[in-house]
Each structure stands twice: as structure tokens, then as C-alpha cells.
C-alpha atoms as a PDB file:
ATOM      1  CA  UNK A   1      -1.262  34.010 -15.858  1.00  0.00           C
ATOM      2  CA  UNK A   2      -4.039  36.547 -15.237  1.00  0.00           C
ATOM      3  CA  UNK A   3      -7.848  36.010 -15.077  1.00  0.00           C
ATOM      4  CA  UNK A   4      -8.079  36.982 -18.625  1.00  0.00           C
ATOM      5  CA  UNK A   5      -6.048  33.925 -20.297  1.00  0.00           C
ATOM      6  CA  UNK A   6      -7.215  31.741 -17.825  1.00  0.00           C
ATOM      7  CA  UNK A   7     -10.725  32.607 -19.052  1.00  0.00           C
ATOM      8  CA  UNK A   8      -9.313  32.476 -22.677  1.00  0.00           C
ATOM      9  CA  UNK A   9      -7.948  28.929 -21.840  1.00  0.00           C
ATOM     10  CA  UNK A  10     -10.935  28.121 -20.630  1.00  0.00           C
ATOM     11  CA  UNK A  11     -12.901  28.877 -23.478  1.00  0.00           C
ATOM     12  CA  UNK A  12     -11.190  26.339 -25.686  1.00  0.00           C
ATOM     13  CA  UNK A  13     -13.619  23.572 -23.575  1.00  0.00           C
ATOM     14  CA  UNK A  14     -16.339  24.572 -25.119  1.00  0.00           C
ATOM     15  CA  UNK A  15     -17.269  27.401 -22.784  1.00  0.00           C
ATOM     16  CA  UNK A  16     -19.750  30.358 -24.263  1.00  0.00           C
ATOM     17  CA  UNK A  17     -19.250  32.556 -21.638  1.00  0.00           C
ATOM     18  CA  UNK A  18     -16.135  32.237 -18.720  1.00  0.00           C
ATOM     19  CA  UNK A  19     -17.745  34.909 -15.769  1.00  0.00           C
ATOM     20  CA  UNK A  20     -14.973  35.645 -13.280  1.00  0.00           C
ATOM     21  CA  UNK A  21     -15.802  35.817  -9.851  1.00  0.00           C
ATOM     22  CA  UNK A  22     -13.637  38.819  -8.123  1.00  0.00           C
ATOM     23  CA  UNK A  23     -14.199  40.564  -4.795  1.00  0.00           C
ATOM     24  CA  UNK A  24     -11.065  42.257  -3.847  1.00  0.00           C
ATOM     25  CA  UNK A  25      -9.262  39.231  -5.999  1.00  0.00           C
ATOM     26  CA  UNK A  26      -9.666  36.794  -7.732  1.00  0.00           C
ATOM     27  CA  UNK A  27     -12.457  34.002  -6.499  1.00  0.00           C
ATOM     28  CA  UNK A  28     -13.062  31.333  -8.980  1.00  0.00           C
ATOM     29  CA  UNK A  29     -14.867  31.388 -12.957  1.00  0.00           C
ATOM     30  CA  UNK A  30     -18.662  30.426 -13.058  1.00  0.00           C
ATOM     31  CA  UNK A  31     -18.125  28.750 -16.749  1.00  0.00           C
ATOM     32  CA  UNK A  32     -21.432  28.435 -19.158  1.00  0.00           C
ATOM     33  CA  UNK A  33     -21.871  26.699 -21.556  1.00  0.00           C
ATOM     34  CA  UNK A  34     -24.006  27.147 -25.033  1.00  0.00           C
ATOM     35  CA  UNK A  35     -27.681  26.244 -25.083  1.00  0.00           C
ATOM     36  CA  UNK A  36     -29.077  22.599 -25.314  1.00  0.00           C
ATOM     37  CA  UNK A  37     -30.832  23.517 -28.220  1.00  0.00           C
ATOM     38  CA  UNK A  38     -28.297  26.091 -29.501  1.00  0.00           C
ATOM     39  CA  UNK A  39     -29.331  29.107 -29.657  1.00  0.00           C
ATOM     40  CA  UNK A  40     -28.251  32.504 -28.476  1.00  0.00           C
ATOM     41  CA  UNK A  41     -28.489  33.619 -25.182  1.00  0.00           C
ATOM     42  CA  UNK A  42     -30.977  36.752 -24.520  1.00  0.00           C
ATOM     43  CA  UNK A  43     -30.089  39.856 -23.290  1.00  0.00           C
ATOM     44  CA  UNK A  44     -32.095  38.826 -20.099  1.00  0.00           C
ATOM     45  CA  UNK A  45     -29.993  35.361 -19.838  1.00  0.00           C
ATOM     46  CA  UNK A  46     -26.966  37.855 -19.600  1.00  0.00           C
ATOM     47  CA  UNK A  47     -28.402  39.678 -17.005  1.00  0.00           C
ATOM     48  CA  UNK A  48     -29.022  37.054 -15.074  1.00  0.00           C
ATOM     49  CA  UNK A  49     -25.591  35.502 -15.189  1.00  0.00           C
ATOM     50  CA  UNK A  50     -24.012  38.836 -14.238  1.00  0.00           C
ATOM     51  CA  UNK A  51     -26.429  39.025 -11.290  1.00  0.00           C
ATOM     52  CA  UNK A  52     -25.406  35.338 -10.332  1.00  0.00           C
ATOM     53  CA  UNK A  53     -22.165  35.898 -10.870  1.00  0.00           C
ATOM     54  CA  UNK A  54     -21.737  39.064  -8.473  1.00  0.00           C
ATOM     55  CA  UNK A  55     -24.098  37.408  -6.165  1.00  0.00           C
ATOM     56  CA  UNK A  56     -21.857  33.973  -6.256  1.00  0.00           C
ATOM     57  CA  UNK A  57     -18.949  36.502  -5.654  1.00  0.00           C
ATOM     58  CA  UNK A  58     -20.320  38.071  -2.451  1.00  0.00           C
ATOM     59  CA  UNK A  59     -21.278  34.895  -1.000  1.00  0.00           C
ATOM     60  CA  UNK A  60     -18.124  33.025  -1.187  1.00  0.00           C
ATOM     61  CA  UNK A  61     -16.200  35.970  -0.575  1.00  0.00           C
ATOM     62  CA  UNK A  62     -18.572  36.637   2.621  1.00  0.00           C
ATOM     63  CA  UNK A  63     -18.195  33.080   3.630  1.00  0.00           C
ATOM     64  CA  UNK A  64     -13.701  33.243   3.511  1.00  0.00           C
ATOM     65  CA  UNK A  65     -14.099  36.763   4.827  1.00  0.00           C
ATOM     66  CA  UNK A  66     -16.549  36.409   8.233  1.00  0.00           C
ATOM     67  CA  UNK A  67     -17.442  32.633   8.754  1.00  0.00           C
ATOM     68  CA  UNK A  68     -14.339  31.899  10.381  1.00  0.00           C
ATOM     69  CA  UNK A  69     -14.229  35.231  12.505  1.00  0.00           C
ATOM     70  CA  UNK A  70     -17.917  34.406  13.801  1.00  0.00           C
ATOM     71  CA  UNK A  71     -19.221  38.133  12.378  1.00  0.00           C
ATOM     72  CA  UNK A  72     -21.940  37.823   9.688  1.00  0.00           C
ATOM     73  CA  UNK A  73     -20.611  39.637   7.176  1.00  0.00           C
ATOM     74  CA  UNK A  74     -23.835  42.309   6.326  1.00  0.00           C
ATOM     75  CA  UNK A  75     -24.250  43.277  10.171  1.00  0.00           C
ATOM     76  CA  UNK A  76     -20.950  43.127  11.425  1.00  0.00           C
ATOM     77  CA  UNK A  77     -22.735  41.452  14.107  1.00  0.00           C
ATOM     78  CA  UNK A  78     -21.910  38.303  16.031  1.00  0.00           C
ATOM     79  CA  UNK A  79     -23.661  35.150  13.682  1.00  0.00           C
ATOM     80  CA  UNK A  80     -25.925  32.682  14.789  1.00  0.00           C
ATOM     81  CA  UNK A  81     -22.899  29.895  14.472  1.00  0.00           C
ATOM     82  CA  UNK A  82     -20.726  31.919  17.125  1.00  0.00           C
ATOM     83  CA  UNK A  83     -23.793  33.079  19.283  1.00  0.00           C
ATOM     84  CA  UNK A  84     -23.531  30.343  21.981  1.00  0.00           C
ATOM     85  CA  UNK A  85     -20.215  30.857  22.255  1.00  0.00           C
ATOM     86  CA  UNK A  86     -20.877  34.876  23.470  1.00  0.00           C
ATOM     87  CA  UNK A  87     -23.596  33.748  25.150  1.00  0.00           C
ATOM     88  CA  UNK A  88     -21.483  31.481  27.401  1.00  0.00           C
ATOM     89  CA  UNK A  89     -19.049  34.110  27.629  1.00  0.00           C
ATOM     90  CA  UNK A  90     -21.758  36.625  29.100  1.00  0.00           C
ATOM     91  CA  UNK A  91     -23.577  33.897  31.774  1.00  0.00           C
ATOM     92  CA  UNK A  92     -20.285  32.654  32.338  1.00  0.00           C
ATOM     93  CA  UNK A  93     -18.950  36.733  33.387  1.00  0.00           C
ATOM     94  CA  UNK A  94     -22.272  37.310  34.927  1.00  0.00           C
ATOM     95  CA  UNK A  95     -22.145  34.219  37.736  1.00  0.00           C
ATOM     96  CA  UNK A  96     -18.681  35.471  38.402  1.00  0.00           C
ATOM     97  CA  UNK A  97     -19.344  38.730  39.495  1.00  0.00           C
ATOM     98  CA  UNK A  98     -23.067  38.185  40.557  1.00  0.00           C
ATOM     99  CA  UNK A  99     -24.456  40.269  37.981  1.00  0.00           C
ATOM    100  CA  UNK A 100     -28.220  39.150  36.032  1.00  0.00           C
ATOM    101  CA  UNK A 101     -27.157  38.656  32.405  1.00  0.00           C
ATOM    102  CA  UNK A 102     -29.876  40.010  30.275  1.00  0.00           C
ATOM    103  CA  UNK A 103     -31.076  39.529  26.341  1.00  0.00           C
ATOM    104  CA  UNK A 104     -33.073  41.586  24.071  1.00  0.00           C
ATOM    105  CA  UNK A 105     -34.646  40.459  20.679  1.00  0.00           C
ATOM    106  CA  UNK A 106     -35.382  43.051  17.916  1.00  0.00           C
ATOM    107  CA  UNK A 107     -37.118  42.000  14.657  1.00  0.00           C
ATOM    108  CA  UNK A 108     -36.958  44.247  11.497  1.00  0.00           C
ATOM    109  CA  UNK A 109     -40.744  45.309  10.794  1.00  0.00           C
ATOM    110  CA  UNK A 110     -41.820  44.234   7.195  1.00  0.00           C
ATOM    111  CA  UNK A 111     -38.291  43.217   6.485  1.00  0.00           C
ATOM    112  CA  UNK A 112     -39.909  40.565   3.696  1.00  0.00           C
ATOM    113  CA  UNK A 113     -41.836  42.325   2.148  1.00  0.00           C
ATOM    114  CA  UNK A 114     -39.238  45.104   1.765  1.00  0.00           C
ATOM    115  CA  UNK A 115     -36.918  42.453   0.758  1.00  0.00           C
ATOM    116  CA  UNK A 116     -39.710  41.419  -2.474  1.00  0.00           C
ATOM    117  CA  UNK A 117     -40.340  44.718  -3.272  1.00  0.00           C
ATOM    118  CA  UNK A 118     -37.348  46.275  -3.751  1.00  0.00           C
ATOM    119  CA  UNK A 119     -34.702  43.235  -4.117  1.00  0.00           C
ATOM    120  CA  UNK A 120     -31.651  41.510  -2.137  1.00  0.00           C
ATOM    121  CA  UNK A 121     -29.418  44.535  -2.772  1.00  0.00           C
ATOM    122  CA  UNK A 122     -31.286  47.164  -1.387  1.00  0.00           C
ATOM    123  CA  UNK A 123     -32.734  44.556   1.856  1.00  0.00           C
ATOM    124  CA  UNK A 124     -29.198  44.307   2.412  1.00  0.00           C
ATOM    125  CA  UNK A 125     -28.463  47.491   2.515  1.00  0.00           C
ATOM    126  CA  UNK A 126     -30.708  47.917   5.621  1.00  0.00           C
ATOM    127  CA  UNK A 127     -29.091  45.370   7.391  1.00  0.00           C
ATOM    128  CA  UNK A 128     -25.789  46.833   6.380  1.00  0.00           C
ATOM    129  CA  UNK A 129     -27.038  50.173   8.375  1.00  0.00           C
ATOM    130  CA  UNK A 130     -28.835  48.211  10.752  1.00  0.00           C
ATOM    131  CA  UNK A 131     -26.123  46.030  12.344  1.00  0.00           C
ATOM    132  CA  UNK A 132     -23.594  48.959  13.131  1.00  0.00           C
ATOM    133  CA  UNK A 133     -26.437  51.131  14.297  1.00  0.00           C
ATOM    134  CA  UNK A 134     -27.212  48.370  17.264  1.00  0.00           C
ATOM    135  CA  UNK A 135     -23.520  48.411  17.983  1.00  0.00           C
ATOM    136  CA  UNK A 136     -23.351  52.107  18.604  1.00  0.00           C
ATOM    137  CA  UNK A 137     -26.401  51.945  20.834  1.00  0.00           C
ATOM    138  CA  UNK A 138     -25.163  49.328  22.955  1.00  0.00           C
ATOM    139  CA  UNK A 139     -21.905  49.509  26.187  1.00  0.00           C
ATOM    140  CA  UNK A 140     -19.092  48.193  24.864  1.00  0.00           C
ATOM    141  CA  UNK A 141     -19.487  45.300  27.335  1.00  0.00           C
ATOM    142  CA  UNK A 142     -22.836  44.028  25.486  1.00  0.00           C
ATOM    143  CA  UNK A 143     -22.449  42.042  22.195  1.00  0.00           C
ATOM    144  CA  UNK A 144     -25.065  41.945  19.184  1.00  0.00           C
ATOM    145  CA  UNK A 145     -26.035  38.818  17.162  1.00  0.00           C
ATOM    146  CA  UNK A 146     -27.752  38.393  13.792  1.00  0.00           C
ATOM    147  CA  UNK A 147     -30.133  36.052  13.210  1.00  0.00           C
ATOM    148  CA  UNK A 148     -31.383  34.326  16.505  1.00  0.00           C
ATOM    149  CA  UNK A 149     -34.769  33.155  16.269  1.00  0.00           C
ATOM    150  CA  UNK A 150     -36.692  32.044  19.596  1.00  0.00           C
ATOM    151  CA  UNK A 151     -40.075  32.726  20.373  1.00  0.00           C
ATOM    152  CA  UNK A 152     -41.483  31.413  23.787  1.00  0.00           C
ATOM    153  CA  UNK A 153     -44.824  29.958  22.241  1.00  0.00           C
ATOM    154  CA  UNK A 154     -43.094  28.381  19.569  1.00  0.00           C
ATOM    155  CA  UNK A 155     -41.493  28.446  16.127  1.00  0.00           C
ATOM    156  CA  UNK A 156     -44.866  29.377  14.076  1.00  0.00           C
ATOM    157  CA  UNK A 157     -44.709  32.913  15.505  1.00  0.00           C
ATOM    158  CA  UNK A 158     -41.817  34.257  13.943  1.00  0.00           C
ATOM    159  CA  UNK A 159     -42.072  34.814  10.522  1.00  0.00           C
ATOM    160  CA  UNK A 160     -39.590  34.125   7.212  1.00  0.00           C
ATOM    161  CA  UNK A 161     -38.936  38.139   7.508  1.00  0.00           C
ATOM    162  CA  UNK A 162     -36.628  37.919  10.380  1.00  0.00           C
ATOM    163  CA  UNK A 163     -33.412  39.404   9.721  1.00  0.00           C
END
């Protein structure tokens, strides 16, 4: 049985609307179902399921895809989850053959606001181009990480715009 009839099949509980959820295959349905008060749905209440729905998509899909390989899946960069890990890995390398381990922090300027003004697709877009850009400007031997936030005087210096 395809998406379709399962989605047809579906329907028969009452369901207005059956969205399938594919990214390469087949995900899951986000099902909805008619108005409290019965009415029709507006154009805009279509528009915002379909942006759920491929948003839902990308996530889980993101989440099967990357979580389990530690690499964030926008970046291609280590994530924050498997950051100790490296991090360990590095000291660990460095004490062995008596070499400093160093870190370096970059923040995307105005990443927020760029994020507000323009929307999730196109702020992820940046990171998309931002994440393999690091990698090319770094020795093969150094590893890049999304998302670590530290700040020596404290948390109330870095701002929600971190990337």
C-alpha cells in the first residue's frame, strides 16, 4: 500500500486533510481534522499546514539522519551532544604528544535578526554555507562544532542569535 491509500484510509476517520510527511521516503502523515466550529479552512490555514508539514518533515528526517552520527544536520558540523566527546578526543591527543590543544569561538553577526527578517529557510541557508565553509578553512586534524555557547563572564552575554 502506497502513501496515497494509506492517506485515503485514513480519511475515512474523519480526517479533512491527511499531509504526508516525505524526505527522501516516506516519514509519517500529520492528520487534521475539520474545524471546531466547522467551517472551511482558509487559504492561509493551508499554507500553514504545508509549511508545518515540510518543516515537521525536515526535522524528523534531520533527527534519523544526523542525531545518531553526532553531525548537526544544517552545518555538517560536529553538534553540541557529540562535542565533549571531540573535545576529549583532542586534550586526550594533545597530552599524548605534548602539544597545547587550542579552541576558537565564532558567532554569526546579526544572525537573529536575519533569521526574523527574512525567515527559517533562508537563516538556514547561511548556516548551510556556513558550516562547510569553516571545514574548508580548518587542517584536517581540527574539528568544528555547532552550537557551543560559553562566555567567560557568564551566560547573559551571549545572545538568542547564536548559531
Amino acid at each position: 500500500m502506497d502513501w496515497q491509500e494509506v492517506a485515503e484510509q485514513l480519511k475515512k476517520y474523519h480526517a479533512e486533510l491527511v499531509i504526508p510527511l516525505i524526505v527522501e521516503s516516506l516519514l509519517g502523515f500529520i492528520i487534521v481534522g475539520k474545524k471546531r466550529d466547522r467551517s472551511d479552512y482558509s487559504s492561509t490555514d493551508w499554507n500553514t499546514f504545508v509549511l508545518v508539514s515540510n518543516n515537521a518533515g525536515m526535522a524528523i528526517y534531520s533527527i534519523f539522519k544526523n542525531e545518531d552520527s553526532g553531525i548537526d544536520g544544517l552545518t555538517k558540523a560536529i553538534n553540541q551532544r557529540s562535542f565533549p566527546h571531540f573535545l576529549g578526543k583532542a586534550v586526550a591527543q594533545g597530552v599524548r604528544g605534548k602539544q597545547a590543544v587550542w579552541g576558537g569561538a565564532l558567532d554569526v553577526d546579526h544572525f537573529k535578526d536575519y533569521n526574523e527578517t527574512y525567515g527559517h529557510d533562508e537563516a538556514n541557508e547561511i548556516l548551510r554555507a556556513f558550516g562547510p565553509y569553516l571545514q574548508k578553512m580548518t587542517r584536517e586534524s581540527d574539528f568544528v562544532c555547532r552550537s557551543i555557547r560559553y562566555h567567560p563572564a557568564g551566560p547573559h552575554h551571549y545572545g538568542s542569535g547564536n548559531a
